[in-house]
PDB file of N, CA and C in Angstrom:
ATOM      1  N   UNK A   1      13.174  -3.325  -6.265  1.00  0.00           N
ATOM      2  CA  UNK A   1      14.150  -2.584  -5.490  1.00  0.00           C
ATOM      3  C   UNK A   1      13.570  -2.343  -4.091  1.00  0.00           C
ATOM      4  N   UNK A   2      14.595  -2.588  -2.826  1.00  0.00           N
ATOM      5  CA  UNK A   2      13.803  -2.531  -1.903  1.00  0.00           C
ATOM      6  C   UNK A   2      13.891  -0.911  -1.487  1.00  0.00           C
ATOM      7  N   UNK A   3      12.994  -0.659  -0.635  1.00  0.00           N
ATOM      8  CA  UNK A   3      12.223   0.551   0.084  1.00  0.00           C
ATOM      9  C   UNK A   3      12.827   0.919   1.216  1.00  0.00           C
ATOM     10  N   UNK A   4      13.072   2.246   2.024  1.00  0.00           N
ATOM     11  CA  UNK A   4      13.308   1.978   3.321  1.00  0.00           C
ATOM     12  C   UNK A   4      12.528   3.364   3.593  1.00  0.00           C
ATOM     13  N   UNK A   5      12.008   3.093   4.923  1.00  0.00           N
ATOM     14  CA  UNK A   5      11.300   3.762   5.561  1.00  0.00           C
ATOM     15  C   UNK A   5      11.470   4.259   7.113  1.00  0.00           C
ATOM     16  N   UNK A   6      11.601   5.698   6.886  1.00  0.00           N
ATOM     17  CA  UNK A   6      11.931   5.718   8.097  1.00  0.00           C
ATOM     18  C   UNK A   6      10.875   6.813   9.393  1.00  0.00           C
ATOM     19  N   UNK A   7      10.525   6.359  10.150  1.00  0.00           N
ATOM     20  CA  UNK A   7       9.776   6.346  11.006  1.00  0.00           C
ATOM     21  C   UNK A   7       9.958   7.565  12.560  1.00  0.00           C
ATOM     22  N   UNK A   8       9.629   7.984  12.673  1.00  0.00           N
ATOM     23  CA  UNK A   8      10.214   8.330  14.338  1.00  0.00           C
ATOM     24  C   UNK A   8       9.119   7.989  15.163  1.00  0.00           C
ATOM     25  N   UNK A   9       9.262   8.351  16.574  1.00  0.00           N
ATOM     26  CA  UNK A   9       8.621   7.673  17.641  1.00  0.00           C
ATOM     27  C   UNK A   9       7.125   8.990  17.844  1.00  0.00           C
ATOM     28  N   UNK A  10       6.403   8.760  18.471  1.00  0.00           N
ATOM     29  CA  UNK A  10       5.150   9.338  18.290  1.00  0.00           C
ATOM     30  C   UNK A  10       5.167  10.516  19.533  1.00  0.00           C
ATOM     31  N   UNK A  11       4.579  11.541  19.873  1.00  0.00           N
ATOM     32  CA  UNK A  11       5.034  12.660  21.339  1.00  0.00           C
ATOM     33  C   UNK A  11       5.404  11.827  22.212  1.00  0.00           C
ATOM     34  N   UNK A  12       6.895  12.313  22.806  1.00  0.00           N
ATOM     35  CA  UNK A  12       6.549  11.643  24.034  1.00  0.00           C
ATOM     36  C   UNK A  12       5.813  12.686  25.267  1.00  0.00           C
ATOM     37  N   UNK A  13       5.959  11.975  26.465  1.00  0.00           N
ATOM     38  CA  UNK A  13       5.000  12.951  27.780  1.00  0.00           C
ATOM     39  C   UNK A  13       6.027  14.353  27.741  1.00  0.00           C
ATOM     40  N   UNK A  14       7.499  14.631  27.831  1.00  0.00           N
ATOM     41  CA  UNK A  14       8.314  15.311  27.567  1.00  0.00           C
ATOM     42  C   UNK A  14       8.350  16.533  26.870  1.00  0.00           C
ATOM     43  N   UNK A  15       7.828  15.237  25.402  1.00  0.00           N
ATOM     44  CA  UNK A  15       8.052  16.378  24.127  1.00  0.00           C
ATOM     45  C   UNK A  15       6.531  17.332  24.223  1.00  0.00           C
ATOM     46  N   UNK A  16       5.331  16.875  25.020  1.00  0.00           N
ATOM     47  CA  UNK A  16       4.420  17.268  25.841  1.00  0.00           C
ATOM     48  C   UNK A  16       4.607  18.480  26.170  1.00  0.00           C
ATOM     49  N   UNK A  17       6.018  18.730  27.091  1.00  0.00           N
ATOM     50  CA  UNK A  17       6.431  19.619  28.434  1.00  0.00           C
ATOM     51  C   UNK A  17       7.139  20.613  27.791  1.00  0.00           C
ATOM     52  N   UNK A  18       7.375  19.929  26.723  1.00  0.00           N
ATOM     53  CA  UNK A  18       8.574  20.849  26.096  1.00  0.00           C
ATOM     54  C   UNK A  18       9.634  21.148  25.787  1.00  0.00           C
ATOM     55  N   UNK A  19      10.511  19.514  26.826  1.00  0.00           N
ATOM     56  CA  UNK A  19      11.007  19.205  27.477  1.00  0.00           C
ATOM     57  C   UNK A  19      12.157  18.046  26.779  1.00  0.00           C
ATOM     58  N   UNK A  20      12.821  18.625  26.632  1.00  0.00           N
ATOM     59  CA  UNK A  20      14.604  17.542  25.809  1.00  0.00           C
ATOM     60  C   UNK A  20      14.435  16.252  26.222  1.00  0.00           C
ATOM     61  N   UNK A  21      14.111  15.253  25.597  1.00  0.00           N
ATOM     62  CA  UNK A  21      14.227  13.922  25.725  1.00  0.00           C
ATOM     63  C   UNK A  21      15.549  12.717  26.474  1.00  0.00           C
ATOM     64  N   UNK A  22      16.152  12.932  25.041  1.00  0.00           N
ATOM     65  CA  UNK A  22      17.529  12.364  24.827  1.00  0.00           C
ATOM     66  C   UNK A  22      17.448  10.918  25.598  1.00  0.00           C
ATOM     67  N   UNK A  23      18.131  10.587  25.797  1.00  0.00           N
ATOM     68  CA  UNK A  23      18.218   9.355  26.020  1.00  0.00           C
ATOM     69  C   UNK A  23      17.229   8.655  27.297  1.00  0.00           C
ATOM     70  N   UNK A  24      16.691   9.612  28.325  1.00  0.00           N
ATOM     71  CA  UNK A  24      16.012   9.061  29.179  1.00  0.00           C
ATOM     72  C   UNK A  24      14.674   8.282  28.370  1.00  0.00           C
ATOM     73  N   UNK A  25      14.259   7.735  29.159  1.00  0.00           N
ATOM     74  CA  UNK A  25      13.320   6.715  28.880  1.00  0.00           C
ATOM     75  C   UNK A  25      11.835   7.057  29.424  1.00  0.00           C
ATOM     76  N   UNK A  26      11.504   8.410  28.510  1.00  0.00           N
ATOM     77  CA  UNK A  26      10.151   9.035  28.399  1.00  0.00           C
ATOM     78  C   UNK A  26       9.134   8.051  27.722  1.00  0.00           C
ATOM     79  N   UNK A  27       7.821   7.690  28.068  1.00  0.00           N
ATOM     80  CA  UNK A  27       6.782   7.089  27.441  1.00  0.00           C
ATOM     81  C   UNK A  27       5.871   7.944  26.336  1.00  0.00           C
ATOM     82  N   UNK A  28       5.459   7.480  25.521  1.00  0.00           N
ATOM     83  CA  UNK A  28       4.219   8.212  24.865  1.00  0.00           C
ATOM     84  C   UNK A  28       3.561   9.274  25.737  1.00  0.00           C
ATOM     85  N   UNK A  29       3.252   9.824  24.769  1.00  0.00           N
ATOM     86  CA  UNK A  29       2.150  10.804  25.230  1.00  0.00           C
ATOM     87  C   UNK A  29       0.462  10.022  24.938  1.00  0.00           C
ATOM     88  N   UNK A  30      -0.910  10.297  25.270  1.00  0.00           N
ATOM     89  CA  UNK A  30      -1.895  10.135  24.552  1.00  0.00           C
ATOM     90  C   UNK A  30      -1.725  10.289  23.033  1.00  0.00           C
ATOM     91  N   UNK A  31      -1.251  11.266  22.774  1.00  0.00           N
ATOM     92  CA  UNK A  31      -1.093  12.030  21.498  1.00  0.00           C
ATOM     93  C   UNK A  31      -0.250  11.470  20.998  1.00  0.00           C
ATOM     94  N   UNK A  32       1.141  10.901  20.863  1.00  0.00           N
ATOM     95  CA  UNK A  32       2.114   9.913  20.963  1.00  0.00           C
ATOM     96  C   UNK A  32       1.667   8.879  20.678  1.00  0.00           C
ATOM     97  N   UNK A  33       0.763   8.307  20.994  1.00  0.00           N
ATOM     98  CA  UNK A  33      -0.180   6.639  20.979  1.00  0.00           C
ATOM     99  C   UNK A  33      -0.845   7.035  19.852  1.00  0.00           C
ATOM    100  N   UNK A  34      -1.589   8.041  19.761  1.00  0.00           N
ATOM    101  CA  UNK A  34      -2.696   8.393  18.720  1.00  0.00           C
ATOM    102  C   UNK A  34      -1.852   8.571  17.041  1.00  0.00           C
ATOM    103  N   UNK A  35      -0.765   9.253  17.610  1.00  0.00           N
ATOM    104  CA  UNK A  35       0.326   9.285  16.191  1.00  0.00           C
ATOM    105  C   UNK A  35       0.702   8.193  15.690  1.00  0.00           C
ATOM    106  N   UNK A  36       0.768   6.880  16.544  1.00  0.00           N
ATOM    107  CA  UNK A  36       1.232   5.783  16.362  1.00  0.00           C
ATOM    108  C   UNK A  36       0.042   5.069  15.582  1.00  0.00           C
ATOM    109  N   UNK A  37      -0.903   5.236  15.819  1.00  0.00           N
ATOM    110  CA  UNK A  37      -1.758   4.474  14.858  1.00  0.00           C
ATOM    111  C   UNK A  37      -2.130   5.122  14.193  1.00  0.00           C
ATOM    112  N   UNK A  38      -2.068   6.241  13.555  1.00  0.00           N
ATOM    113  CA  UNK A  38      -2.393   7.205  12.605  1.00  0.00           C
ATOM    114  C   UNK A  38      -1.008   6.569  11.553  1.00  0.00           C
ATOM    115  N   UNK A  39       0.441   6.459  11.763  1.00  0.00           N
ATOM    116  CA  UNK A  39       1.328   5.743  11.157  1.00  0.00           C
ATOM    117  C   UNK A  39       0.898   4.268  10.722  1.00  0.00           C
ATOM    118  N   UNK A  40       0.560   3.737  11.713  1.00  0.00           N
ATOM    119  CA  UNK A  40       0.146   2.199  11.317  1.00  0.00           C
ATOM    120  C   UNK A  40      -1.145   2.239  10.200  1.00  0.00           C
ATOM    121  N   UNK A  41      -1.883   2.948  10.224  1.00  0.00           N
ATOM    122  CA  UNK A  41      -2.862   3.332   9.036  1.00  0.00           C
ATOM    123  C   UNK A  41      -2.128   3.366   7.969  1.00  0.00           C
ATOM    124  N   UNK A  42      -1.276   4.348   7.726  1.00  0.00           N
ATOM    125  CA  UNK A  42      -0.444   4.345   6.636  1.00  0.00           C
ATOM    126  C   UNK A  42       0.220   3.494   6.063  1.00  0.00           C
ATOM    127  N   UNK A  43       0.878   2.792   7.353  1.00  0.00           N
ATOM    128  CA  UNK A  43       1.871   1.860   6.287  1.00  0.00           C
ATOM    129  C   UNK A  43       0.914   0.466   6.148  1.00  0.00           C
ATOM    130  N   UNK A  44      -0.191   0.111   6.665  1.00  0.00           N
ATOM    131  CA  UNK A  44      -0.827  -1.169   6.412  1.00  0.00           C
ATOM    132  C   UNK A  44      -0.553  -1.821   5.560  1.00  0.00           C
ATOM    133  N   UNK A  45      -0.581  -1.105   4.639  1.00  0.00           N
ATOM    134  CA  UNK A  45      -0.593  -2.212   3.047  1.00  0.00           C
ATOM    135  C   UNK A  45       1.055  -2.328   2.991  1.00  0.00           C
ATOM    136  N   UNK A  46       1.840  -2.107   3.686  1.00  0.00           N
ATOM    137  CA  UNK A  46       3.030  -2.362   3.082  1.00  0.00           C
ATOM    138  C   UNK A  46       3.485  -3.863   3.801  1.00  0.00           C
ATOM    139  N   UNK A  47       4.421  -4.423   2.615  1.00  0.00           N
ATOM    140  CA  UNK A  47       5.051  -5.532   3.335  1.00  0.00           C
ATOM    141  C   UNK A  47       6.817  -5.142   3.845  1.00  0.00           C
ATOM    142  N   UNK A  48       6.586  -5.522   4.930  1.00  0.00           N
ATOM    143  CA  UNK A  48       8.473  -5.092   5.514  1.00  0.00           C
ATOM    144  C   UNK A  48       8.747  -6.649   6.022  1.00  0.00           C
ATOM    145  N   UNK A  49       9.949  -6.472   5.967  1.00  0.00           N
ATOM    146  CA  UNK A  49      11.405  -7.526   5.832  1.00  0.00           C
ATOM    147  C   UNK A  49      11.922  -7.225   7.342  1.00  0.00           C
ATOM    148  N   UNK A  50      12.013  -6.219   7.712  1.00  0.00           N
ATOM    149  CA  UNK A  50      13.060  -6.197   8.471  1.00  0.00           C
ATOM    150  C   UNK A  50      12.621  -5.103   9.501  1.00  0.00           C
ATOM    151  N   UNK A  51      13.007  -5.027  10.772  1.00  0.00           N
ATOM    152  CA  UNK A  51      12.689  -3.366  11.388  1.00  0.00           C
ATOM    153  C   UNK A  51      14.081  -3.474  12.033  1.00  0.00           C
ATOM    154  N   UNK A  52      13.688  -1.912  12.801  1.00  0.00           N
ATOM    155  CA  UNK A  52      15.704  -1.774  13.536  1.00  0.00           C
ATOM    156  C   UNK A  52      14.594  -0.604  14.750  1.00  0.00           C
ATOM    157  N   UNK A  53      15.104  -0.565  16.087  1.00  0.00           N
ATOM    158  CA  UNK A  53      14.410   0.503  16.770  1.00  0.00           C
ATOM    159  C   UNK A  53      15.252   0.826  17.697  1.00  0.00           C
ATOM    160  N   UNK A  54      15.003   1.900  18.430  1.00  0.00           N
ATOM    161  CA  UNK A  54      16.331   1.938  19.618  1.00  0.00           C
ATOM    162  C   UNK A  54      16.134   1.189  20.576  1.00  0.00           C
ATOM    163  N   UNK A  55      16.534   1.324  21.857  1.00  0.00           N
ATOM    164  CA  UNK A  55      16.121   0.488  23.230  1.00  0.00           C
ATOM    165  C   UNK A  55      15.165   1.220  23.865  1.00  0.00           C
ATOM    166  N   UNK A  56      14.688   2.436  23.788  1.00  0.00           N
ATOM    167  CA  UNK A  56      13.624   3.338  24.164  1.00  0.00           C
ATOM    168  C   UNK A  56      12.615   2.740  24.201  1.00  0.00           C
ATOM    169  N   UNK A  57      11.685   3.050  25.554  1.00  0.00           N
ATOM    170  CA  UNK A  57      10.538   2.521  25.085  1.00  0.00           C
ATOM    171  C   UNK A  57       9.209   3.300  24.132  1.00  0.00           C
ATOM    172  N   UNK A  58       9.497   4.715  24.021  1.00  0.00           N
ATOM    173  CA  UNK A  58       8.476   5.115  23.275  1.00  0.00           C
ATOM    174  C   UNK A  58       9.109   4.920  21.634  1.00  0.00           C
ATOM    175  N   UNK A  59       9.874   4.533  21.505  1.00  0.00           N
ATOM    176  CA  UNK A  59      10.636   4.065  20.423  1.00  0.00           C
ATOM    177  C   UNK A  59       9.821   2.482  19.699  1.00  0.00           C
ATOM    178  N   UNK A  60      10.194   1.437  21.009  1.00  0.00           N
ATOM    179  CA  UNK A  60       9.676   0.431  21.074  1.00  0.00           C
ATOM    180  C   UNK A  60       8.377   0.420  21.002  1.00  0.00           C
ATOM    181  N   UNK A  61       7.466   1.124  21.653  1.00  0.00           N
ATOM    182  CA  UNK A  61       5.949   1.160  21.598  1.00  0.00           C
ATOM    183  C   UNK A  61       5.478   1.979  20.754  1.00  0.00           C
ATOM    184  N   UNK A  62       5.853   2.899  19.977  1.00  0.00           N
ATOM    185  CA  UNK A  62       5.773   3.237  18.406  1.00  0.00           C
ATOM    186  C   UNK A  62       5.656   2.222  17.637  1.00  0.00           C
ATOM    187  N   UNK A  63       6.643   1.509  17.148  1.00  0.00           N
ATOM    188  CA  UNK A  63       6.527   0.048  16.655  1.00  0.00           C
ATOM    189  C   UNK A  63       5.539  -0.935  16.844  1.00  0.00           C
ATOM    190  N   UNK A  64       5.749  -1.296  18.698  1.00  0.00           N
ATOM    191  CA  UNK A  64       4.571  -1.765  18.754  1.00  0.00           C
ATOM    192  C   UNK A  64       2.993  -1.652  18.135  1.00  0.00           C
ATOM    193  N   UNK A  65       2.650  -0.373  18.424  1.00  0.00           N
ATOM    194  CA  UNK A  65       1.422  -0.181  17.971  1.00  0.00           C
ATOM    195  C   UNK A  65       1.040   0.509  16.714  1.00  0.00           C
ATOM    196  N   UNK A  66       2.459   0.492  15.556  1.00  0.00           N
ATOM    197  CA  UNK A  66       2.409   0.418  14.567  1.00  0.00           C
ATOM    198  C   UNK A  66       1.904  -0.669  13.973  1.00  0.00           C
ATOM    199  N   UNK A  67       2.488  -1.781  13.977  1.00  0.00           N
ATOM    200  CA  UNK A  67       1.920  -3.318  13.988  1.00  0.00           C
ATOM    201  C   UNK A  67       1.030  -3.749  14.915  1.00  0.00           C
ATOM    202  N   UNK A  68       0.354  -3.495  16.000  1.00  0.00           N
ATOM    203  CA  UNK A  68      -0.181  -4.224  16.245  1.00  0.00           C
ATOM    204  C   UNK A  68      -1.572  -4.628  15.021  1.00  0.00           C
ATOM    205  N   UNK A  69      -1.893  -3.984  14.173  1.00  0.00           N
ATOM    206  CA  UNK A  69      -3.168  -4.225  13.582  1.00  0.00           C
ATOM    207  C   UNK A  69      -2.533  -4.285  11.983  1.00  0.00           C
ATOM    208  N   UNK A  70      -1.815  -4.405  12.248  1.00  0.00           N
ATOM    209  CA  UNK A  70      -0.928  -4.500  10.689  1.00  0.00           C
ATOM    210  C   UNK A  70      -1.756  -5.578   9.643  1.00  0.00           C
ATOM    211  N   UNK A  71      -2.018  -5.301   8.414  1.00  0.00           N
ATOM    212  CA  UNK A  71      -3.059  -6.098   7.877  1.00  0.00           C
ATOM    213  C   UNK A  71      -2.667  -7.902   7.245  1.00  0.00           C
ATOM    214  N   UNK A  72      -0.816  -7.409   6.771  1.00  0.00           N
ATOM    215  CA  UNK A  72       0.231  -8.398   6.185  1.00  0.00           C
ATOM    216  C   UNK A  72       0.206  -9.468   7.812  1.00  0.00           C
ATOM    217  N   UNK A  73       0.178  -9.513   9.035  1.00  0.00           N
ATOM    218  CA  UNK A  73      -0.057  -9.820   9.983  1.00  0.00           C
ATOM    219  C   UNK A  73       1.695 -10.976   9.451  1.00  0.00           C
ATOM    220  N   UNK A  74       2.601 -10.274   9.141  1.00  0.00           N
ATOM    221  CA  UNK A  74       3.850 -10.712   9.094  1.00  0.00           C
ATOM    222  C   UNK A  74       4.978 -10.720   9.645  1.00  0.00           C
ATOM    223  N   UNK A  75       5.320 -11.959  10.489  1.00  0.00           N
ATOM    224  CA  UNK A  75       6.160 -11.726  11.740  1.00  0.00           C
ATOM    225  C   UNK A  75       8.021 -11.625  10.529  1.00  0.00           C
ATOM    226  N   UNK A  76       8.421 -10.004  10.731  1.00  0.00           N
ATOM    227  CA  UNK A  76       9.326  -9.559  10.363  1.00  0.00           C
ATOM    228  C   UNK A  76      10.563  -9.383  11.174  1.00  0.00           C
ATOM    229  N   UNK A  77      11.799  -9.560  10.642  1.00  0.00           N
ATOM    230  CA  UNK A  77      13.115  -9.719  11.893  1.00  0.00           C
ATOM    231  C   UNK A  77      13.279  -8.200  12.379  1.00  0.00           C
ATOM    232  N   UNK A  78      13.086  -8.168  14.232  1.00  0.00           N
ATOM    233  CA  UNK A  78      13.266  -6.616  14.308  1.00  0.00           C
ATOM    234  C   UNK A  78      14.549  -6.528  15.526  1.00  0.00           C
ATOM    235  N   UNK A  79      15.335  -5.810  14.956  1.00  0.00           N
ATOM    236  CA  UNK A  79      16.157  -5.351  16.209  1.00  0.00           C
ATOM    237  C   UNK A  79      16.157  -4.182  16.889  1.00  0.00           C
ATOM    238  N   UNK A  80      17.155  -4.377  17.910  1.00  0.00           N
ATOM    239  CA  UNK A  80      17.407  -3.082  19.271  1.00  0.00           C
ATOM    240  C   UNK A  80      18.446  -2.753  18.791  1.00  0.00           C
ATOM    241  N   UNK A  81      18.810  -2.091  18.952  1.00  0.00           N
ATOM    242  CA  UNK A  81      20.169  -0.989  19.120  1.00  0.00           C
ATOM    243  C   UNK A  81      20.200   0.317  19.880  1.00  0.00           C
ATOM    244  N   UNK A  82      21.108   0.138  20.760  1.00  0.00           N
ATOM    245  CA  UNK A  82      21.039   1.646  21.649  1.00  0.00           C
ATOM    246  C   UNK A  82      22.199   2.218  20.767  1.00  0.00           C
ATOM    247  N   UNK A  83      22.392   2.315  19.380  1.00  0.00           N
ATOM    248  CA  UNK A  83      22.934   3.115  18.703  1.00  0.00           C
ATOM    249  C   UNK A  83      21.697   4.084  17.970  1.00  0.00           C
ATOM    250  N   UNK A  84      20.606   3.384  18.108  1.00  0.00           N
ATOM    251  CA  UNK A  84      19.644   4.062  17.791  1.00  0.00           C
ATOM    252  C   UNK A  84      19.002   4.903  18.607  1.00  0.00           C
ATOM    253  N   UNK A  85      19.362   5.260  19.314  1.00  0.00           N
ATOM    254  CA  UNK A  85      18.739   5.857  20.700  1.00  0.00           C
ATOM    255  C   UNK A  85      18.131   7.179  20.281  1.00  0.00           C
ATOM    256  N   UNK A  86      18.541   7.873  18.887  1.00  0.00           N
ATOM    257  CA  UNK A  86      18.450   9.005  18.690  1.00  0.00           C
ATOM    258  C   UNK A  86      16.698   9.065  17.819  1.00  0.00           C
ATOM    259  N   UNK A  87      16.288   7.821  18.607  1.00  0.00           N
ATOM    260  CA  UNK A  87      14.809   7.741  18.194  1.00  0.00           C
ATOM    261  C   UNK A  87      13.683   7.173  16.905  1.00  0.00           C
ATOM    262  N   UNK A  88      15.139   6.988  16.021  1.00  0.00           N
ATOM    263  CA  UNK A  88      14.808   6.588  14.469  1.00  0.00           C
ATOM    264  C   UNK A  88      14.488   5.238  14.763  1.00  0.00           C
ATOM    265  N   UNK A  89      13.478   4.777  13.753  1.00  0.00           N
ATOM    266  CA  UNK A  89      12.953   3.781  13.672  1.00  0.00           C
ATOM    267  C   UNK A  89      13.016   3.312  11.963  1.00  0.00           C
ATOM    268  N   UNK A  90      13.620   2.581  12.157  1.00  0.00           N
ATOM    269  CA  UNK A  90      13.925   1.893  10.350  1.00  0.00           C
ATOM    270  C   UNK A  90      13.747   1.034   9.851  1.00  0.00           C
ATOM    271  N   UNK A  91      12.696   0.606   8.867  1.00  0.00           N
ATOM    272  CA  UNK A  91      11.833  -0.429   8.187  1.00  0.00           C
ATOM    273  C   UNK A  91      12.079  -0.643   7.098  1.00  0.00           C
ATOM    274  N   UNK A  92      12.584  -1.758   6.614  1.00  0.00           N
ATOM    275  CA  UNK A  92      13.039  -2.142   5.103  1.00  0.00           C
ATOM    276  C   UNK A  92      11.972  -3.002   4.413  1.00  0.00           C
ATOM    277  N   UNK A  93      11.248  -2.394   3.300  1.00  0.00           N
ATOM    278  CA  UNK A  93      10.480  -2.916   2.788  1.00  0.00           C
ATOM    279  C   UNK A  93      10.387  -3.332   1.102  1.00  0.00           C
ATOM    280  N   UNK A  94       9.880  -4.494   0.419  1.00  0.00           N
ATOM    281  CA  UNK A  94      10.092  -5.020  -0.540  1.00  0.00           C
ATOM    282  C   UNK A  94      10.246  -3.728  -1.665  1.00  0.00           C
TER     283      UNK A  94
END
């Protein structure tokens, strides 16, 4: 049965400030980056099928550096959607 996993994006500089996000196109924080591979630790051992992310880039670079060290080193189908904008990041796994 498959898995789904769902993810959000890591501080951004904003969520830093204190500061309402929403749709602007805030980057990571340090701390944000550091969350992101603290996630990618976690899910290593998993194998995913599929990802979905918004058009954001701390959205996008969550992901990114979720995988970058990913151990399955498995190129999985990922899409954009600015329906996703609301930051969710969604991974379908075996």
């Amino acid at each position: 049965m498959p898995n789904l996993v769902l993810l959000r994006h890591g501080e951004s500089q904003w969520n830093l400030e204190n500061r309402f996000t929403g749709w602007v196109d805030i980057p990571l924080s340090p701390k944000g980056e550091n969350e992101a591979h603290q996630a990618g630790e976690k899910l290593k051992e998993y194998k995913f099928e599929k990802g979905y992310t918004s058009v954001l880039r701390r959205a996008i670079d969550t992901m990114d550096i979720v995988f970058k060290n990913h151990r399955a080193k498995v190129i999985f189908r990922l899409e954009r959607d600015r329906a996703l904008n609301d930051d969710t990041m969604v991974l379908c796994r075996d």
